[in-house]
PDB file of N, CA and C in Angstrom:
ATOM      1  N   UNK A   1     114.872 -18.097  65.701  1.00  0.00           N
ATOM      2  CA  UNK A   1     115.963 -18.998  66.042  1.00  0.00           C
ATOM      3  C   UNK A   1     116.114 -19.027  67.553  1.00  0.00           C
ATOM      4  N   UNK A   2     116.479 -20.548  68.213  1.00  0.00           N
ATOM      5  CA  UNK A   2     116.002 -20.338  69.626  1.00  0.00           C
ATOM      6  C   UNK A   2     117.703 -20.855  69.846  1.00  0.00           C
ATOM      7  N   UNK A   3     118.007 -20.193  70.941  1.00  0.00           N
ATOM      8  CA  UNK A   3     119.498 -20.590  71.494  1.00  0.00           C
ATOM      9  C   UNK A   3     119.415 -22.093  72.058  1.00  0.00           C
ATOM     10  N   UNK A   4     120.337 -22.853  71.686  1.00  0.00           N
ATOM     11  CA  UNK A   4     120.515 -24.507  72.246  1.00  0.00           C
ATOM     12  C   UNK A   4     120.518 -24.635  73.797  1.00  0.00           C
ATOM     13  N   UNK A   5     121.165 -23.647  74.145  1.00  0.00           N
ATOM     14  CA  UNK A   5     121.853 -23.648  75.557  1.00  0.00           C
ATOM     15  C   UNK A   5     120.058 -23.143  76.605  1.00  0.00           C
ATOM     16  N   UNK A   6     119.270 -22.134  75.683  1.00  0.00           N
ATOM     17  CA  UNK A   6     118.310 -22.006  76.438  1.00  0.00           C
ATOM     18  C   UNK A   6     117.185 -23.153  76.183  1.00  0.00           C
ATOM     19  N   UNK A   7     117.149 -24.043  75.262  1.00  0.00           N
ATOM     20  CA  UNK A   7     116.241 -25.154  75.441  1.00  0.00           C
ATOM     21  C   UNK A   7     116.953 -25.685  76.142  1.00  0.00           C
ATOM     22  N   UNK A   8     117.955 -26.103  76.744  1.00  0.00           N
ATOM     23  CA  UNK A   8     118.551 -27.140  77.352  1.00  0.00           C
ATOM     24  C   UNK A   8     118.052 -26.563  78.946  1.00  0.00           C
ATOM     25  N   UNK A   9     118.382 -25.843  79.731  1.00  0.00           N
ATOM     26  CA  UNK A   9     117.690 -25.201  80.310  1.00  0.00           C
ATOM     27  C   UNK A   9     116.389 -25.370  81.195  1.00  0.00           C
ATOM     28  N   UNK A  10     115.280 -24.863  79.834  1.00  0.00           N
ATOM     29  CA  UNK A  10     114.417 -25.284  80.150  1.00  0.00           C
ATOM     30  C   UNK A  10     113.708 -26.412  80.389  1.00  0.00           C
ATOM     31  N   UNK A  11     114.653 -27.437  79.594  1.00  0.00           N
ATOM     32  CA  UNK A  11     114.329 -29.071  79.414  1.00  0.00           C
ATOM     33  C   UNK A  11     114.793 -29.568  80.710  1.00  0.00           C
ATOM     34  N   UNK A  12     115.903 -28.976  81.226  1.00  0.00           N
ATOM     35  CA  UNK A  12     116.246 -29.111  82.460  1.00  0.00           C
ATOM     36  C   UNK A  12     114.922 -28.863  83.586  1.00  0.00           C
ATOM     37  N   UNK A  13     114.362 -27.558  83.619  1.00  0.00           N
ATOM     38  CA  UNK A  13     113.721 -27.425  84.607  1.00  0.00           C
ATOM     39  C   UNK A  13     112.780 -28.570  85.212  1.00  0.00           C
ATOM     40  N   UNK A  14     111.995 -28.568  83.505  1.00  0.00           N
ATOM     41  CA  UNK A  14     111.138 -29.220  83.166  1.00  0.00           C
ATOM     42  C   UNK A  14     111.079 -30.702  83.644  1.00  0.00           C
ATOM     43  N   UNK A  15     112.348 -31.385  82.975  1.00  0.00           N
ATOM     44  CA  UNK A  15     112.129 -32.851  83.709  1.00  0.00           C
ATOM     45  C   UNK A  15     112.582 -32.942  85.418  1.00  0.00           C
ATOM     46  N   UNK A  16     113.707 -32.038  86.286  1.00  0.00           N
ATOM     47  CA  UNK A  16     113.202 -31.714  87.774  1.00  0.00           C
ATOM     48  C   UNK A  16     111.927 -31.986  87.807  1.00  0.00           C
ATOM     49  N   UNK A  17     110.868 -30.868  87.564  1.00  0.00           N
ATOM     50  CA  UNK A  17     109.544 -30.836  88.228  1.00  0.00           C
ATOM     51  C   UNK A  17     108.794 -32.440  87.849  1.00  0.00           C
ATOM     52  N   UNK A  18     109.224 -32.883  86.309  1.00  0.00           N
ATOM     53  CA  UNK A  18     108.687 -33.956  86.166  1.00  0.00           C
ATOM     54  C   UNK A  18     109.089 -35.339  87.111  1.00  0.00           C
ATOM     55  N   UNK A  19     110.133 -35.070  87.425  1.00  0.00           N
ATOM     56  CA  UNK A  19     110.314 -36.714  88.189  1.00  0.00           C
ATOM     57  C   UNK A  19     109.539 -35.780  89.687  1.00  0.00           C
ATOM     58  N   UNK A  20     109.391 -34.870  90.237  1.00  0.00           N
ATOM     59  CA  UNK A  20     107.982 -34.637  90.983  1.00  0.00           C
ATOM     60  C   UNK A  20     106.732 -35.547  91.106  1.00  0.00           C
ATOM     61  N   UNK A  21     106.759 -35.135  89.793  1.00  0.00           N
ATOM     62  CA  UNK A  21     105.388 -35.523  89.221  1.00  0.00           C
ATOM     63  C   UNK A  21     105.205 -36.932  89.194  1.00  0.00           C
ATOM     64  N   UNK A  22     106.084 -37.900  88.768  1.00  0.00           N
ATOM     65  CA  UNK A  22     106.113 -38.661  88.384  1.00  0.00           C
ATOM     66  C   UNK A  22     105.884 -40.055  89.205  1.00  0.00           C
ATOM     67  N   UNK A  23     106.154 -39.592  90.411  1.00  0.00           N
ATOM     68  CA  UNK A  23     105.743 -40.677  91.850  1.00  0.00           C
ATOM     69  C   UNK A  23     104.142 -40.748  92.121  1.00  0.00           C
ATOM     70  N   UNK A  24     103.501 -39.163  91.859  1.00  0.00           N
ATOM     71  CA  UNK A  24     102.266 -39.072  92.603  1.00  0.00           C
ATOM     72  C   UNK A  24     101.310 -39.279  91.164  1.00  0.00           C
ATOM     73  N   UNK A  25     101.688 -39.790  90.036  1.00  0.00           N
ATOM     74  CA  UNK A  25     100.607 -40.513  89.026  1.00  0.00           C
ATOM     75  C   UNK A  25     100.466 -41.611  88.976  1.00  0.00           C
ATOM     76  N   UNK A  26      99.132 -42.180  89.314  1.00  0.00           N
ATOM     77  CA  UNK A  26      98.250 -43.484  89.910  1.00  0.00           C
ATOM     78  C   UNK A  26      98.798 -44.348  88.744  1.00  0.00           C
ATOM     79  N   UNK A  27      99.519 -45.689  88.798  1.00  0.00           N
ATOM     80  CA  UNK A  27      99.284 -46.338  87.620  1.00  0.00           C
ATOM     81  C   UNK A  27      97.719 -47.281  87.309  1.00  0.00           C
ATOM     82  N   UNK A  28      96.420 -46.810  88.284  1.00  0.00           N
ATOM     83  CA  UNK A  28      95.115 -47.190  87.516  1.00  0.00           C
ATOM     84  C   UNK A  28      95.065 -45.942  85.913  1.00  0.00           C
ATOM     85  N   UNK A  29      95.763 -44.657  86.343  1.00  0.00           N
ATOM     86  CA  UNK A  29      95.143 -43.665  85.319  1.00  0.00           C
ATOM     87  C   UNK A  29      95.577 -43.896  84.324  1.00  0.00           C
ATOM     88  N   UNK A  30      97.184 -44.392  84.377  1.00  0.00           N
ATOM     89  CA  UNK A  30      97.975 -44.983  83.199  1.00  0.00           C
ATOM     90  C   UNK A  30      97.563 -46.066  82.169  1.00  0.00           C
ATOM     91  N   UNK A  31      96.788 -46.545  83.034  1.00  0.00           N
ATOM     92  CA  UNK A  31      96.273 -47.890  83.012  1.00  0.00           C
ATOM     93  C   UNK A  31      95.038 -47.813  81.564  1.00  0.00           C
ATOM     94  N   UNK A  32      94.391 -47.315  82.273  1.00  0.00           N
ATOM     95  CA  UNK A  32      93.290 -46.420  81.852  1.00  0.00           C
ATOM     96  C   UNK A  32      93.454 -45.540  80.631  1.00  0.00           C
ATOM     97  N   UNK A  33      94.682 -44.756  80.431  1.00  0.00           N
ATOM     98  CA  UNK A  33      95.252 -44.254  79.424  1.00  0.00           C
ATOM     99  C   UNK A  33      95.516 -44.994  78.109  1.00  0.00           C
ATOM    100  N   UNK A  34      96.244 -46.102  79.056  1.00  0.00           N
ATOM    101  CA  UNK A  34      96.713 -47.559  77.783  1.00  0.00           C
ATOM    102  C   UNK A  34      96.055 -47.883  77.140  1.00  0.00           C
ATOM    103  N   UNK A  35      94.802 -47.997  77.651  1.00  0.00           N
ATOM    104  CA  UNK A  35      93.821 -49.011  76.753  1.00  0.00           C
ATOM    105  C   UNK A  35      92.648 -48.045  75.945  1.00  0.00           C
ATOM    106  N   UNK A  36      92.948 -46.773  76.516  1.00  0.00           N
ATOM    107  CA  UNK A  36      92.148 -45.858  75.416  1.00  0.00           C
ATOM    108  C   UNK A  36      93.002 -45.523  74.323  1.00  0.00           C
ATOM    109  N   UNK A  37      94.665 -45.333  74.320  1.00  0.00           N
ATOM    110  CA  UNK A  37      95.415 -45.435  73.050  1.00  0.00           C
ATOM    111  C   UNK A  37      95.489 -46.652  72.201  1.00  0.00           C
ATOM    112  N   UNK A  38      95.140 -48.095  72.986  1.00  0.00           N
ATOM    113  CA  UNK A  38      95.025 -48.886  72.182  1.00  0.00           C
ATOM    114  C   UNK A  38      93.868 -49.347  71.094  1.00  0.00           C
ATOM    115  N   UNK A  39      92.842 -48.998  72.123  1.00  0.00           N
ATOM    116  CA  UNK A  39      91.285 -48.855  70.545  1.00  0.00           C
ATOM    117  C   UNK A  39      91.982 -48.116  69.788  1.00  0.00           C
ATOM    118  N   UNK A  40      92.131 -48.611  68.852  1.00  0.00           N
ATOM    119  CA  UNK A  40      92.282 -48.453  67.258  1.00  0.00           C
ATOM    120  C   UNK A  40      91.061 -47.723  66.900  1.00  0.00           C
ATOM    121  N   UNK A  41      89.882 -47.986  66.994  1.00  0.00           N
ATOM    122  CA  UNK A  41      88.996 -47.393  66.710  1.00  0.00           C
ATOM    123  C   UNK A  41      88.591 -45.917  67.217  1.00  0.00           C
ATOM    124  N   UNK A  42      89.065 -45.761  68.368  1.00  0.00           N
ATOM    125  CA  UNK A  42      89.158 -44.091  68.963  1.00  0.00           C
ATOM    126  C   UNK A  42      89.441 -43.105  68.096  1.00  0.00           C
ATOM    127  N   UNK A  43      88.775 -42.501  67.521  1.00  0.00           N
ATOM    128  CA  UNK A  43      89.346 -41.298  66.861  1.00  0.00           C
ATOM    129  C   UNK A  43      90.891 -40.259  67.513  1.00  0.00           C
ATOM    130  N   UNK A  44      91.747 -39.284  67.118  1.00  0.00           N
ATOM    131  CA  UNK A  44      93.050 -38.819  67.831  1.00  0.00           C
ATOM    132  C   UNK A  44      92.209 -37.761  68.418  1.00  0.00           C
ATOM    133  N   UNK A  45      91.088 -37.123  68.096  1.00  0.00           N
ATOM    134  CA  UNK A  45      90.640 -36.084  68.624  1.00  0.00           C
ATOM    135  C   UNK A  45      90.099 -36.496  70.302  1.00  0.00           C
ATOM    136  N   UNK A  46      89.187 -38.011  70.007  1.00  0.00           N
ATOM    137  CA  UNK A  46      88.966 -38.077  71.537  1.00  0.00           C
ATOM    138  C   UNK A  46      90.081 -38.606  72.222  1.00  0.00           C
ATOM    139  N   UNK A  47      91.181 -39.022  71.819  1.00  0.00           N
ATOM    140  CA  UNK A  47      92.020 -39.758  72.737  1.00  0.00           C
ATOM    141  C   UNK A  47      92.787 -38.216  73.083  1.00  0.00           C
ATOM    142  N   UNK A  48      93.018 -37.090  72.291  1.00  0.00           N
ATOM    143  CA  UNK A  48      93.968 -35.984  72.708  1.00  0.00           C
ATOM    144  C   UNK A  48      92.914 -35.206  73.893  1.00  0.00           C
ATOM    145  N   UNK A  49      91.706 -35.342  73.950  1.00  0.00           N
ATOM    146  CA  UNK A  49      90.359 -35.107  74.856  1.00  0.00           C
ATOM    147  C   UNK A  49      90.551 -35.813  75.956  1.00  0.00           C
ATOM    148  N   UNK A  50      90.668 -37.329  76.000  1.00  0.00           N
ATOM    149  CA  UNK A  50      90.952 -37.597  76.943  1.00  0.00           C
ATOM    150  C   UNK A  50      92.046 -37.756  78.167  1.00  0.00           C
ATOM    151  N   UNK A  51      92.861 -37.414  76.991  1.00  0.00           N
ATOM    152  CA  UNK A  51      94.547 -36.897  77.737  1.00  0.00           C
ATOM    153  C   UNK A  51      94.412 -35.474  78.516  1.00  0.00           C
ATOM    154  N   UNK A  52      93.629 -34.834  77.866  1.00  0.00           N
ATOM    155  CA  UNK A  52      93.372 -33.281  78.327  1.00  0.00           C
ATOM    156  C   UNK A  52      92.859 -33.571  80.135  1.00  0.00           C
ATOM    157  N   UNK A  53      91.892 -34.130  80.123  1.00  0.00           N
ATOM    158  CA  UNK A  53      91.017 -34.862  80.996  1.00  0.00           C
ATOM    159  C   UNK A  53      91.890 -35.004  81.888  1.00  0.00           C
ATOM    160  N   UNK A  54      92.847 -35.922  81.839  1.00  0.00           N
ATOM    161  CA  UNK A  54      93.635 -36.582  82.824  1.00  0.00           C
ATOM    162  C   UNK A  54      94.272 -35.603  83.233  1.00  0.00           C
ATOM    163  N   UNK A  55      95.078 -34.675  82.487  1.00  0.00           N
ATOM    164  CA  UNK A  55      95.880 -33.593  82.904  1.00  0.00           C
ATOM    165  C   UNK A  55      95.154 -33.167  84.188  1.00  0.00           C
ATOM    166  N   UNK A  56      94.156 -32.430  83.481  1.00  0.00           N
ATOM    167  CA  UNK A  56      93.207 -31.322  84.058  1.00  0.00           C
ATOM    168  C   UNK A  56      92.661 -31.965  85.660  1.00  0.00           C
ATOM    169  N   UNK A  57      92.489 -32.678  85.535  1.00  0.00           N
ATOM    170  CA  UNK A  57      92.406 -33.711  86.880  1.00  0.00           C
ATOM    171  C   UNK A  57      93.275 -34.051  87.477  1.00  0.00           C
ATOM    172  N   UNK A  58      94.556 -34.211  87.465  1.00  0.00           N
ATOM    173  CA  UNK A  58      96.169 -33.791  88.281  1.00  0.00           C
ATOM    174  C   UNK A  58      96.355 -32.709  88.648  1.00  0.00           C
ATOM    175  N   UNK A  59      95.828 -31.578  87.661  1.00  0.00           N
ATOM    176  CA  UNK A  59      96.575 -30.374  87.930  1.00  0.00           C
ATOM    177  C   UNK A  59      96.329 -30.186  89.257  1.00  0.00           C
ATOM    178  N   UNK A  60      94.575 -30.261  89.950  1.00  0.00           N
ATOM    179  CA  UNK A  60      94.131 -29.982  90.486  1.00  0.00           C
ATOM    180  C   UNK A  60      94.725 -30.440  91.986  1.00  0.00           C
ATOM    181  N   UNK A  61      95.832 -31.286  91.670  1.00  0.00           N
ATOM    182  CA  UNK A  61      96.174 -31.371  92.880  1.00  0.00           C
ATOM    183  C   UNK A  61      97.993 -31.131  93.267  1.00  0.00           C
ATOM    184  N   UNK A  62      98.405 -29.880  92.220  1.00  0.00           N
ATOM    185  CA  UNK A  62      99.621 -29.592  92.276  1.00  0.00           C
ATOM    186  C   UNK A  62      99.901 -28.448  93.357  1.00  0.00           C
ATOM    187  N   UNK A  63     100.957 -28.014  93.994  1.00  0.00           N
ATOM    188  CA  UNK A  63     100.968 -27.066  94.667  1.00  0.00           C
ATOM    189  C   UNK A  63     100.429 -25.473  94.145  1.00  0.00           C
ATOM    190  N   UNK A  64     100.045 -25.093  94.681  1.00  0.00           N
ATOM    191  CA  UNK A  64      99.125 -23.578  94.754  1.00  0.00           C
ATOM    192  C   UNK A  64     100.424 -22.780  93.896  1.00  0.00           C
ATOM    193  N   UNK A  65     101.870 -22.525  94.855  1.00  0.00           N
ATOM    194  CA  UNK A  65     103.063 -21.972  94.404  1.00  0.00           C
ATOM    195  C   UNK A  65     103.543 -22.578  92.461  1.00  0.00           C
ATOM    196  N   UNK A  66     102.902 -23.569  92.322  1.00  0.00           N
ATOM    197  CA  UNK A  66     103.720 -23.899  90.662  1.00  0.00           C
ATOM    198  C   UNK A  66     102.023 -23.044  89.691  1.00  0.00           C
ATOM    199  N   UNK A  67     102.848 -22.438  88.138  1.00  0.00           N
ATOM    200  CA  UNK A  67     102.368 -21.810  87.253  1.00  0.00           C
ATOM    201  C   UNK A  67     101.382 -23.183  86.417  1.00  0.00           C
ATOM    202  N   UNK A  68      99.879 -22.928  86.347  1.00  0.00           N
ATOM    203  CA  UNK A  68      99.166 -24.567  86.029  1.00  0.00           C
ATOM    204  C   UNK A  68      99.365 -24.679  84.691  1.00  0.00           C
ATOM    205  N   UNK A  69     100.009 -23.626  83.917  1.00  0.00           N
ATOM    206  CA  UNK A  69     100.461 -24.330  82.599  1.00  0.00           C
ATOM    207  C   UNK A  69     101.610 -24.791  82.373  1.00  0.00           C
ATOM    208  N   UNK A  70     102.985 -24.817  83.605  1.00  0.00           N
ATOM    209  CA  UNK A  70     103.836 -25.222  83.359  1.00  0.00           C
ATOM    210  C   UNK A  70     103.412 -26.607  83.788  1.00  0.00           C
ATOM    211  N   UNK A  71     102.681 -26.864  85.089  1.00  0.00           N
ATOM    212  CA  UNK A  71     102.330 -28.153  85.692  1.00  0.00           C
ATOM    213  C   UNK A  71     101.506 -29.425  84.408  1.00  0.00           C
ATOM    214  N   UNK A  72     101.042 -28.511  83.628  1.00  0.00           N
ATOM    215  CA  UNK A  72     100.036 -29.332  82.784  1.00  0.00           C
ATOM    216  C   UNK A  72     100.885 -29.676  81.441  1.00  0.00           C
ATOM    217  N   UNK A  73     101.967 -28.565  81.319  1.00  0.00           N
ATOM    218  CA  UNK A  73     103.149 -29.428  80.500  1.00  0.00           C
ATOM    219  C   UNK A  73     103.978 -30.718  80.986  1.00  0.00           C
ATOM    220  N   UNK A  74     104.439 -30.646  81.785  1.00  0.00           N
ATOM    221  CA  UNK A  74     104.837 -31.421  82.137  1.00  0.00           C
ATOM    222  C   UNK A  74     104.113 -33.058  82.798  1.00  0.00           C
ATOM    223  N   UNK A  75     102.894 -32.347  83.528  1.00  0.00           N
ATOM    224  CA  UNK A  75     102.156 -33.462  83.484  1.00  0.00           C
ATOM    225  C   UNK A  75     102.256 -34.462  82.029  1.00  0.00           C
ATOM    226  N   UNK A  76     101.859 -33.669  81.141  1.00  0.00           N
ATOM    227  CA  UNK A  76     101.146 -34.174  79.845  1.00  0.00           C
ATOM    228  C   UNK A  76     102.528 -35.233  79.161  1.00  0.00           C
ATOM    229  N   UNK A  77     103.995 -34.403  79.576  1.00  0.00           N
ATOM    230  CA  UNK A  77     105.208 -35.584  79.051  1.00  0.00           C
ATOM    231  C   UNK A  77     105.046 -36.680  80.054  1.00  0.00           C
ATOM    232  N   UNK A  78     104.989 -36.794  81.190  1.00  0.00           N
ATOM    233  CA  UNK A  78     105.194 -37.680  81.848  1.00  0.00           C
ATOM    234  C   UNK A  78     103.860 -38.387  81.527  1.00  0.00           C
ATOM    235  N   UNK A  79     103.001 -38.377  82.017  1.00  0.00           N
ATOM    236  CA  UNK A  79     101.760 -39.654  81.363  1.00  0.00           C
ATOM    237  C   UNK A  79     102.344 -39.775  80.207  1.00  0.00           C
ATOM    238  N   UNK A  80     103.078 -39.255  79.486  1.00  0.00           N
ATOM    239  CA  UNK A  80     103.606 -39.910  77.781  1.00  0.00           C
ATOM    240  C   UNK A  80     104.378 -40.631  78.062  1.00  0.00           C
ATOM    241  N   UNK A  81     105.090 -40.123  78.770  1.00  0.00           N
ATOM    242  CA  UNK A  81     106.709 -41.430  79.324  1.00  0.00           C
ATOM    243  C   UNK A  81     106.130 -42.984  79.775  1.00  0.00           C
ATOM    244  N   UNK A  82     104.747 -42.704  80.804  1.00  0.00           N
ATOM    245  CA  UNK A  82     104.464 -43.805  81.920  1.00  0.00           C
ATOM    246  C   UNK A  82     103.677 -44.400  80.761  1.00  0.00           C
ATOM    247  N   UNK A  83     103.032 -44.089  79.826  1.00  0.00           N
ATOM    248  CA  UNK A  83     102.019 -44.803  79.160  1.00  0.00           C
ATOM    249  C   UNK A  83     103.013 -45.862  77.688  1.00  0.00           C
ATOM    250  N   UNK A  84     104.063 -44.969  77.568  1.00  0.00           N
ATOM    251  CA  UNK A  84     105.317 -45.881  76.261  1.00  0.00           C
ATOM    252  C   UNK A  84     105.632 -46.772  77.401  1.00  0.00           C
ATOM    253  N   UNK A  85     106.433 -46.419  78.176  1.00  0.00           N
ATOM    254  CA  UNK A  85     106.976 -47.247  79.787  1.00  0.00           C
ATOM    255  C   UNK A  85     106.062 -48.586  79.656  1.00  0.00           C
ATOM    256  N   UNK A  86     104.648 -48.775  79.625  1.00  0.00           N
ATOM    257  CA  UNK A  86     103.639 -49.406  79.804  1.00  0.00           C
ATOM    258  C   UNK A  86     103.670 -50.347  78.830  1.00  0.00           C
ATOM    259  N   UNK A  87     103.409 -49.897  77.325  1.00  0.00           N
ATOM    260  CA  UNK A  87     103.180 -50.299  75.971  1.00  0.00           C
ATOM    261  C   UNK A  87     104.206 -49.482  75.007  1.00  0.00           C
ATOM    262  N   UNK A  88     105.155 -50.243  74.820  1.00  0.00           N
ATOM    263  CA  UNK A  88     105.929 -49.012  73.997  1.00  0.00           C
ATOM    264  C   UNK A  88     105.968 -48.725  72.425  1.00  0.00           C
ATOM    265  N   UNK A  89     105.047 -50.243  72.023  1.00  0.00           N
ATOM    266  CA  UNK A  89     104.719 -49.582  70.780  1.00  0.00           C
ATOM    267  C   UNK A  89     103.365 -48.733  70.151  1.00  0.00           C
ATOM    268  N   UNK A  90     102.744 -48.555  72.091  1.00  0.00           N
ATOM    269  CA  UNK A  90     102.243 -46.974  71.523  1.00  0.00           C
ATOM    270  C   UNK A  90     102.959 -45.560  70.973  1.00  0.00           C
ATOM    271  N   UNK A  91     104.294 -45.594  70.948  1.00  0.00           N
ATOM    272  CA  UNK A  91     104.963 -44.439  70.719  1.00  0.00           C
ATOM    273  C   UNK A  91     104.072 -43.374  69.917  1.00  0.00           C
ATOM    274  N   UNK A  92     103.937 -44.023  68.900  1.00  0.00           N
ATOM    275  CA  UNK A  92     103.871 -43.095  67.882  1.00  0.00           C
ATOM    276  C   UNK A  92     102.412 -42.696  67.869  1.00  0.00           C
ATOM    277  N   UNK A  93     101.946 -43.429  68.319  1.00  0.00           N
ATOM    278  CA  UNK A  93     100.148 -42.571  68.429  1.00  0.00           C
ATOM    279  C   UNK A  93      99.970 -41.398  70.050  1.00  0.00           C
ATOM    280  N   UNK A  94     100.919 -42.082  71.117  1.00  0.00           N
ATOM    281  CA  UNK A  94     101.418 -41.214  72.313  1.00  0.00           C
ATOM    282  C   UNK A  94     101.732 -39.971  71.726  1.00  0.00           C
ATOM    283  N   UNK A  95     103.019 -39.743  71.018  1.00  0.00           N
ATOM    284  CA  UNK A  95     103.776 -38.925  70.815  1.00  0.00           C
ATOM    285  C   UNK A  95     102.408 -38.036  69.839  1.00  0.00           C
ATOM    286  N   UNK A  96     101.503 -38.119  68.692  1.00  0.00           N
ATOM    287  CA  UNK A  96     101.384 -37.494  68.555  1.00  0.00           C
ATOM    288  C   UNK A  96     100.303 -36.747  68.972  1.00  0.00           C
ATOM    289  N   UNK A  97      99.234 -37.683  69.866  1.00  0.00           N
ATOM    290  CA  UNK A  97      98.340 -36.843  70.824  1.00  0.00           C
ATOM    291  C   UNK A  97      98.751 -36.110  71.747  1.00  0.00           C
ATOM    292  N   UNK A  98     100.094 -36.070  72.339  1.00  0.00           N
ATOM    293  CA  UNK A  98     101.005 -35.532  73.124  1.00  0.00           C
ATOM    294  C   UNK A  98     100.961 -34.219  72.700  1.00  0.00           C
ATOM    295  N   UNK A  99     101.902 -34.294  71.212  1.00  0.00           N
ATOM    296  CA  UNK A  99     101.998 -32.855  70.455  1.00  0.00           C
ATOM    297  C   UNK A  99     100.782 -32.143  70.261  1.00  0.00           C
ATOM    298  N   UNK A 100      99.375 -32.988  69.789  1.00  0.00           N
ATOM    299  CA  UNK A 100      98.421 -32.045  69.528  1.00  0.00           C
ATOM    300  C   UNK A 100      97.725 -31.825  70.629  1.00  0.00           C
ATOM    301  N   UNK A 101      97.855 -32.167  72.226  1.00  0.00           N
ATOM    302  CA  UNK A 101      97.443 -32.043  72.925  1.00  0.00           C
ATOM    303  C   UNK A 101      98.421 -30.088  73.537  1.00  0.00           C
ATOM    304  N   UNK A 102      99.664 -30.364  73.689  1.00  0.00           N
ATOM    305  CA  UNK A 102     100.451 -29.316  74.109  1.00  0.00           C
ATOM    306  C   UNK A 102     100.105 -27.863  72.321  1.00  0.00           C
ATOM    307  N   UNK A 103     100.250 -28.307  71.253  1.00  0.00           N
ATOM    308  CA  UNK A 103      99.720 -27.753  70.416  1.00  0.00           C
ATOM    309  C   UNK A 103      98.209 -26.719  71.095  1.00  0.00           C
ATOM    310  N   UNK A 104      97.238 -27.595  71.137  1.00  0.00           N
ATOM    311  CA  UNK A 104      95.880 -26.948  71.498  1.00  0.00           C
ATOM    312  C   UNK A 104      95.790 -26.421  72.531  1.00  0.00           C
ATOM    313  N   UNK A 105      96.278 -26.591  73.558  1.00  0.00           N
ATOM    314  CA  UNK A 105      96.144 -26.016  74.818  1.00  0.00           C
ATOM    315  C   UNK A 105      97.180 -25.397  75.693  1.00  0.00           C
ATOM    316  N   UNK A 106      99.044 -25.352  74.925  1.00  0.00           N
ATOM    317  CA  UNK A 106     100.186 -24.853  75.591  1.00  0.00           C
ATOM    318  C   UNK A 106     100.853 -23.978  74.922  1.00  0.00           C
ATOM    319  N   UNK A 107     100.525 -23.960  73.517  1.00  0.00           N
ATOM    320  CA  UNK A 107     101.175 -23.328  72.784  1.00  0.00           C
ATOM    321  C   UNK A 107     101.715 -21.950  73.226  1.00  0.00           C
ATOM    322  N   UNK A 108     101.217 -21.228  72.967  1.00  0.00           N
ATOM    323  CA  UNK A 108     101.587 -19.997  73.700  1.00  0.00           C
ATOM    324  C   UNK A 108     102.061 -19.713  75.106  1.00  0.00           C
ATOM    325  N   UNK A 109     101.803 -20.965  75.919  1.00  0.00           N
ATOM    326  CA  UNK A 109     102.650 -20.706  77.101  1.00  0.00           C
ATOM    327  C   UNK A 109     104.367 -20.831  76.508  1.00  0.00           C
ATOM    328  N   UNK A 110     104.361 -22.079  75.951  1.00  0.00           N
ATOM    329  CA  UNK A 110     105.549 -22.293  75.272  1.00  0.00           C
ATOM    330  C   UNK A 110     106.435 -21.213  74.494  1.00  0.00           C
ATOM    331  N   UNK A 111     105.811 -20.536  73.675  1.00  0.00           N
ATOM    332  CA  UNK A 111     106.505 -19.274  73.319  1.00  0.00           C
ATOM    333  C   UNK A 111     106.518 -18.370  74.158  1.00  0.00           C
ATOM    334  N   UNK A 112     105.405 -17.867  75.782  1.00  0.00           N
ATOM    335  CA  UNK A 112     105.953 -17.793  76.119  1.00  0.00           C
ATOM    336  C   UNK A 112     107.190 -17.928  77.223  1.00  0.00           C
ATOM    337  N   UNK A 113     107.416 -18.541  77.637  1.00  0.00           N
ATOM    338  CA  UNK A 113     108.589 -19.437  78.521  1.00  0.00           C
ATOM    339  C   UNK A 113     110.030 -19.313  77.921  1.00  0.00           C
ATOM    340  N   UNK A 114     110.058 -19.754  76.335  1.00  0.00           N
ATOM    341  CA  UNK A 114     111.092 -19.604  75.249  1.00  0.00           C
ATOM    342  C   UNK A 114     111.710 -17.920  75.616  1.00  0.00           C
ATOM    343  N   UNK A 115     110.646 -16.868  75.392  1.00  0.00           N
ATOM    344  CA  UNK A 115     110.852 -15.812  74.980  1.00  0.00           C
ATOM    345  C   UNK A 115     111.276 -14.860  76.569  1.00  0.00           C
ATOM    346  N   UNK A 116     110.596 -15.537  77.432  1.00  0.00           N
ATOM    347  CA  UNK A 116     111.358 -15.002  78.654  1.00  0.00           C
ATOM    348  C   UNK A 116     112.630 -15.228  78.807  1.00  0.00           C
ATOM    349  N   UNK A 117     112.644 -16.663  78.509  1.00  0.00           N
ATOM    350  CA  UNK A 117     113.940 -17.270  79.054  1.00  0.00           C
ATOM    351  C   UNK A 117     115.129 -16.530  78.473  1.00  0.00           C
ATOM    352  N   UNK A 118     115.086 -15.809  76.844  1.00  0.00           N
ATOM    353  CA  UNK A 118     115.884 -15.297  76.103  1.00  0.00           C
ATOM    354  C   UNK A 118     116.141 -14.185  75.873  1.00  0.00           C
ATOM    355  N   UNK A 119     115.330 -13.604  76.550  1.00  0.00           N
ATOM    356  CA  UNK A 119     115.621 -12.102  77.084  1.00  0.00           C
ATOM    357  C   UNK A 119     116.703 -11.668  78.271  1.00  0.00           C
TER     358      UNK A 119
END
């Protein structure tokens, strides 16, 4: 059971660093993003691959001082925000390469972040 007051919190931190973030992502990458969620034909595995991609290629240019799995969380909501922002009835295919993207590759940062925070 996770305290309300400590997700709130962290959701806090989180979108701070994200409106960061959120000036210095190219809208070509967005761009680029859009139209790989829109093939229908893309399987979710390569489109959550190619989201990985994009991350992993931002991170690289975040400050030295930020933790690269908090940077790559947050990266990963915001290209979700800019890419609905874009096309918004990608939601629901966004949202869930989003999840299986932070699923495969954050998970455990996430628990731990939760579990610091609640100590």
């Amino acid at each position: 059971q996770v305290d309300e007051e400590v997700v709130r919190l962290i959701a806090a931190q989180l979108a701070e660093i994200g409106d960061r973030f959120d000036a210095e992502i190219k809208t070509r990458l967005v761009n680029d993003l859009v139209q790989q969620f829109l093939n229908e034909n893309l399987p979710g595995q390569e489109i959550t691959r190619r989201m990985s991609e994009a991350v992993e290629g931002l991170v690289r240019a975040i400050p030295a001082d930020m933790e690269q799995e908090k940077a790559m969380l947050v990266l990963a909501m915001v290209l979700t925000k800019k890419i609905v922002n874009t096309v918004p009835s990608l939601l629901p295919r966004a949202f869930r390469t989003t999840v299986n993207y932070i699923n495969q590759h954050l998970h455990n940062y996430i628990v731990r972040l939760v579990s610091a925070v609640t100590q």
